[in-house]
N, C-alpha and C. Protein backbone atom coordinates (compact mmCIF):
# COMPACT_ATOMS: atom_id res chain seq x y z
N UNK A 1 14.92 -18.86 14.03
CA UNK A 1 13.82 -18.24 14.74
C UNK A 1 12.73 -17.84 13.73
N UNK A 2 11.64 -18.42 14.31
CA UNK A 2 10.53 -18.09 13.03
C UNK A 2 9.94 -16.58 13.42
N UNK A 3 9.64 -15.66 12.37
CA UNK A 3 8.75 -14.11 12.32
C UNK A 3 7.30 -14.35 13.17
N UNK A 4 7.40 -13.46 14.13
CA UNK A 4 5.31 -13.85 14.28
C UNK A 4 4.72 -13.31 12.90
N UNK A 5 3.50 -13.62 13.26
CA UNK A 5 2.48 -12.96 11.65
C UNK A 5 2.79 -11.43 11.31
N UNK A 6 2.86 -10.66 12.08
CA UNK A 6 3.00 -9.32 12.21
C UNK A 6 4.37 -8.78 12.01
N UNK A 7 5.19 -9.83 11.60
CA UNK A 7 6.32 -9.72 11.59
C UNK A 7 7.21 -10.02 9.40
N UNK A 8 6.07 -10.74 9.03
CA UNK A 8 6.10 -11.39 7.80
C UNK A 8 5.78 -10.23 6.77
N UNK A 9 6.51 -10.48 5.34
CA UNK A 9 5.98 -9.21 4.73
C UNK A 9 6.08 -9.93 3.67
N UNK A 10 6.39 -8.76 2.40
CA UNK A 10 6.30 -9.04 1.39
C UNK A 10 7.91 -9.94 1.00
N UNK A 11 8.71 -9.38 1.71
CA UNK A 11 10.36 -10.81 1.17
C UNK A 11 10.00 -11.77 1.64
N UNK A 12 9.18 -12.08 2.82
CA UNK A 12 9.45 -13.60 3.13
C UNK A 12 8.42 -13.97 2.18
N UNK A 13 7.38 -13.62 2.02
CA UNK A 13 6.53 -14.58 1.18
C UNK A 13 7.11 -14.32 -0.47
N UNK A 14 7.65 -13.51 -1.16
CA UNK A 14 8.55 -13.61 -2.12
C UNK A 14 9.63 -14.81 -2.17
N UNK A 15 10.30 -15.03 -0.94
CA UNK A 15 11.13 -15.90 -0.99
C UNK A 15 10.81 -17.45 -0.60
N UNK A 16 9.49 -16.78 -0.22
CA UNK A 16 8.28 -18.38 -0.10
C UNK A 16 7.73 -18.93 -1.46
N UNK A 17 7.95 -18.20 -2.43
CA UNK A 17 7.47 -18.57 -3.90
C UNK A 17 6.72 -17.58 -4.12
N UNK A 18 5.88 -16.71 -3.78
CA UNK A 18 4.62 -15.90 -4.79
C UNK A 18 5.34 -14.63 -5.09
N UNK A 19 4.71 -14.29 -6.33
CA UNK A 19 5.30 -13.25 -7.31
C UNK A 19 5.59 -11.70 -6.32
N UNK A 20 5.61 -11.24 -6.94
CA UNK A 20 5.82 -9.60 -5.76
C UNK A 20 4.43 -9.04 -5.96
N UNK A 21 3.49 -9.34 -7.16
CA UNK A 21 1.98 -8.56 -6.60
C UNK A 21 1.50 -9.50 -5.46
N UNK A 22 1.60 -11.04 -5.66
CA UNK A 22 0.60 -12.00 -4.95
C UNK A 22 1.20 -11.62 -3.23
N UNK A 23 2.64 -11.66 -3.58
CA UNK A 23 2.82 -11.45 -1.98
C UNK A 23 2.33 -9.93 -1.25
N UNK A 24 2.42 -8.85 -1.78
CA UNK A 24 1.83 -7.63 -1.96
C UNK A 24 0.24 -8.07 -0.98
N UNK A 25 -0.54 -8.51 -2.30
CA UNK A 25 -1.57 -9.19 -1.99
C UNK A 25 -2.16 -9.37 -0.01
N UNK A 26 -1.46 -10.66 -0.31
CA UNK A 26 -1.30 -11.51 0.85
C UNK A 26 -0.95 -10.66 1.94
N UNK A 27 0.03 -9.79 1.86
CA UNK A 27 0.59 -9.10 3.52
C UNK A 27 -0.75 -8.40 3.45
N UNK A 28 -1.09 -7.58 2.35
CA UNK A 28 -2.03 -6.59 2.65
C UNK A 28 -3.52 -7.62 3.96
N UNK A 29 -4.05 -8.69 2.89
CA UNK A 29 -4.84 -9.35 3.81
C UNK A 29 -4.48 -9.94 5.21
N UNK A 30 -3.09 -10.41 5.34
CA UNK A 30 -3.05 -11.22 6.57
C UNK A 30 -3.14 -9.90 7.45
N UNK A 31 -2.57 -8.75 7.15
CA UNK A 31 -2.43 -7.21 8.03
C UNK A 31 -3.90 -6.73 8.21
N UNK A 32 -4.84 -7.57 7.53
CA UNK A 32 -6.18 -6.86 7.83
C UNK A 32 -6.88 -7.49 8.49
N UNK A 33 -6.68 -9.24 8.38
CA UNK A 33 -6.93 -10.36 9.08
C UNK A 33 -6.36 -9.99 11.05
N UNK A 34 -5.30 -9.58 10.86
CA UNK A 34 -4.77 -9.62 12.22
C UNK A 34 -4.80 -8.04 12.96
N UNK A 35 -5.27 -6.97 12.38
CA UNK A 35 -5.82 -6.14 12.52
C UNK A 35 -7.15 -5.68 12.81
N UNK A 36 -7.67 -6.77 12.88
CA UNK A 36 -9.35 -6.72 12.51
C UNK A 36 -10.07 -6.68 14.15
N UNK A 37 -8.68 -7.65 14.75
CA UNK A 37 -9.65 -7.87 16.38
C UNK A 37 -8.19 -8.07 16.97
N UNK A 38 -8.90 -7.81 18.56
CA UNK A 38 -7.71 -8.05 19.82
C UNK A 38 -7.60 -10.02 19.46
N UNK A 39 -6.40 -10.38 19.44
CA UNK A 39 -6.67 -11.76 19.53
C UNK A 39 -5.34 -12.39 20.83
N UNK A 40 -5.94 -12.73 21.27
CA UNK A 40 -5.86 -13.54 22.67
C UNK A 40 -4.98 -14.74 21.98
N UNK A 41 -5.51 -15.40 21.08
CA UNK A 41 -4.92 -16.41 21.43
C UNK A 41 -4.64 -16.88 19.68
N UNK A 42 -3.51 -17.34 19.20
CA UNK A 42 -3.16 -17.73 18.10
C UNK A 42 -4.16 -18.84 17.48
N UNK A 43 -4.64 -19.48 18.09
CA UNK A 43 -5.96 -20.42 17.19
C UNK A 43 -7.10 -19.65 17.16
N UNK A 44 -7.42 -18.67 17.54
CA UNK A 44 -7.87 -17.55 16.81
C UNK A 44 -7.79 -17.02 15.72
N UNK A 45 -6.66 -16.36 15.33
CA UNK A 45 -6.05 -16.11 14.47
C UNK A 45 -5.68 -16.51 13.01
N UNK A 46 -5.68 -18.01 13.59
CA UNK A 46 -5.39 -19.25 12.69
C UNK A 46 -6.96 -19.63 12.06
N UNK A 47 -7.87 -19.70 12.69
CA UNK A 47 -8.90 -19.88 12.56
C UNK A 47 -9.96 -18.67 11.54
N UNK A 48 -9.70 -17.47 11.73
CA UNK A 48 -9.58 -16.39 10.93
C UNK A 48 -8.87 -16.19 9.79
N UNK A 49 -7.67 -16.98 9.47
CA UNK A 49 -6.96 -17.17 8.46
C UNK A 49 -7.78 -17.96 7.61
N UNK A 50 -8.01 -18.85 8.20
CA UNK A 50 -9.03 -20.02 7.29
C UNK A 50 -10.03 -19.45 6.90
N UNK A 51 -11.18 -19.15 7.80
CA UNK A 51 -12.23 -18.54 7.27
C UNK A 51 -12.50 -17.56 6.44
N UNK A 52 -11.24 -16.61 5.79
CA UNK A 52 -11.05 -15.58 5.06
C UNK A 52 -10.69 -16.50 3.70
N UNK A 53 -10.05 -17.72 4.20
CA UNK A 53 -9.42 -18.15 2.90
C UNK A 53 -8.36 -17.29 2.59
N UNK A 54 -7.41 -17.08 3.18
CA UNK A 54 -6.21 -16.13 3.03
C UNK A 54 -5.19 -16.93 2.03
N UNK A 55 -5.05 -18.44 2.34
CA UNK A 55 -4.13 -19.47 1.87
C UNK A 55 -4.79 -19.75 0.81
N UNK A 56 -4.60 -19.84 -0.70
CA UNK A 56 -4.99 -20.89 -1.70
C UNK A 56 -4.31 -22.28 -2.09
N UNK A 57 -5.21 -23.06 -2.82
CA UNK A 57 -4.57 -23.95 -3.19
C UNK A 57 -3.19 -24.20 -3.81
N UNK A 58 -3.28 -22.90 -4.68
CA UNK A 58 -2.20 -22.88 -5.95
C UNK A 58 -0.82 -22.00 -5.27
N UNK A 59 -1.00 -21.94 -4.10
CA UNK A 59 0.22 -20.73 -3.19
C UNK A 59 1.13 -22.25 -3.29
N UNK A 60 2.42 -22.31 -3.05
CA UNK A 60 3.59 -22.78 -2.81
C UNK A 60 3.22 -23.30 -1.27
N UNK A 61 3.60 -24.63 -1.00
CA UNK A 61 3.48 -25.50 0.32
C UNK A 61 4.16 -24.33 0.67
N UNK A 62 5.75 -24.25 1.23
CA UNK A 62 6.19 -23.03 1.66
C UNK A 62 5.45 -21.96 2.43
N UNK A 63 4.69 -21.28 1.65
CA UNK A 63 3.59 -20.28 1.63
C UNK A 63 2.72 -20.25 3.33
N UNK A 64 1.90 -21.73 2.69
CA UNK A 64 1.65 -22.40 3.39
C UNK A 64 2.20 -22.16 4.66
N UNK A 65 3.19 -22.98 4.86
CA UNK A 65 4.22 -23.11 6.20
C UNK A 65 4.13 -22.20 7.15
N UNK A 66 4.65 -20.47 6.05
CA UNK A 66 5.07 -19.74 6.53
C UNK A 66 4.16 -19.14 7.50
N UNK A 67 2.91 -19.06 6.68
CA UNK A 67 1.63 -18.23 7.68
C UNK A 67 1.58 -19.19 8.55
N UNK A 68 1.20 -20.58 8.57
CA UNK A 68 0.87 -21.47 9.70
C UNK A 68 1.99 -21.39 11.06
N UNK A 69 2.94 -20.85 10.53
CA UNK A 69 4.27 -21.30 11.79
C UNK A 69 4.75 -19.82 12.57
N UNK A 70 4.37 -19.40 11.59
CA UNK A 70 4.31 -17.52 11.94
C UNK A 70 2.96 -16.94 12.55
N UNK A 71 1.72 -17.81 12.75
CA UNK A 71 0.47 -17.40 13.27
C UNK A 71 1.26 -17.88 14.53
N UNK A 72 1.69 -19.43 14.60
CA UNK A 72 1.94 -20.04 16.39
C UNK A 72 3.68 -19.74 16.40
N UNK A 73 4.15 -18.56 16.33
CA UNK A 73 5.40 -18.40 16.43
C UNK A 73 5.84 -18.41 18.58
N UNK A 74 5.11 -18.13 18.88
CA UNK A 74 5.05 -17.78 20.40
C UNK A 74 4.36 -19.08 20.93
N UNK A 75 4.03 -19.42 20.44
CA UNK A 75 3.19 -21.34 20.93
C UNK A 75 4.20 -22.12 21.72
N UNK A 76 3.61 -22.49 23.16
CA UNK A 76 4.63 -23.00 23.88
C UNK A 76 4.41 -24.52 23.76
N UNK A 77 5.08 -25.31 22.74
CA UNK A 77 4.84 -26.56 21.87
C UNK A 77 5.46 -27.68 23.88
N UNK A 78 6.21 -27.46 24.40
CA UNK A 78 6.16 -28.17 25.88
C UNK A 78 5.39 -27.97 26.39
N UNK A 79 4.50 -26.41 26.72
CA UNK A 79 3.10 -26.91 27.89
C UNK A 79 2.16 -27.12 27.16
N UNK A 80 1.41 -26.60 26.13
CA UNK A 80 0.27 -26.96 25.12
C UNK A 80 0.54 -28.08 24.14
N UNK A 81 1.71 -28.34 24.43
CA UNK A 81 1.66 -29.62 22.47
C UNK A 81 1.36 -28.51 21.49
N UNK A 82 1.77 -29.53 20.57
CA UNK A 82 1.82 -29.22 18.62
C UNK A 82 0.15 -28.28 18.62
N UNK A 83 0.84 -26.95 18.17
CA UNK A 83 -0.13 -26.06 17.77
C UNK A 83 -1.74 -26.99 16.49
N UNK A 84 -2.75 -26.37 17.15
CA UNK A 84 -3.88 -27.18 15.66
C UNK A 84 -3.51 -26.53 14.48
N UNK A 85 -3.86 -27.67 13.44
CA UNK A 85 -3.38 -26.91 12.52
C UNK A 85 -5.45 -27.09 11.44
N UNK A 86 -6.13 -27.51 11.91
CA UNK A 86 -7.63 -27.57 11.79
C UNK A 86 -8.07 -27.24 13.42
N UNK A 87 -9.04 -26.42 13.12
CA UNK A 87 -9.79 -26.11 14.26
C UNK A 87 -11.10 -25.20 14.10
């Protein structure tokens, strides 16, 4: 069972690869990212992730994963299809 976003902290992204400040880091922003507004709908969210640039290049694919699959943790992949992963 995957964490929603609000659910992710500093062990999973530790055990996603980034050091204990970077993950530190990171919860602090995604918690301010998803704090910031009512969001309706996870490609929202996802879309806000991007535009903050929350993800870098140099983060661990993993990393990666984790925020992308933990933004559409509640995504009903039978009535909508495969969550966007550009939008």
């Amino acid at each position: 069972m995957v964490k929603s976003i609000g659910e992710v902290g500093v062990e999973e992204l530790v055990e996603a690869g980034l050091s204990i400040e970077e993950a530190s880091e990171l919860e602090r922003l995604i918690k301010d990212a998803t704090n910031s507004k009512w969001w309706f709908e996870p490609t929202d969210l996802w879309r806000e992730v991007v535009a903050r640039r929350l993800l870098k290049p140099w983060h661990p694919h993993a990393v990666h994963q984790l925020v992308y699959y933990s933004v559409y943790a509640h995504w009903d992949v039978s009535t909508r299809g495969p969550p966007p992963y550009w939008t």
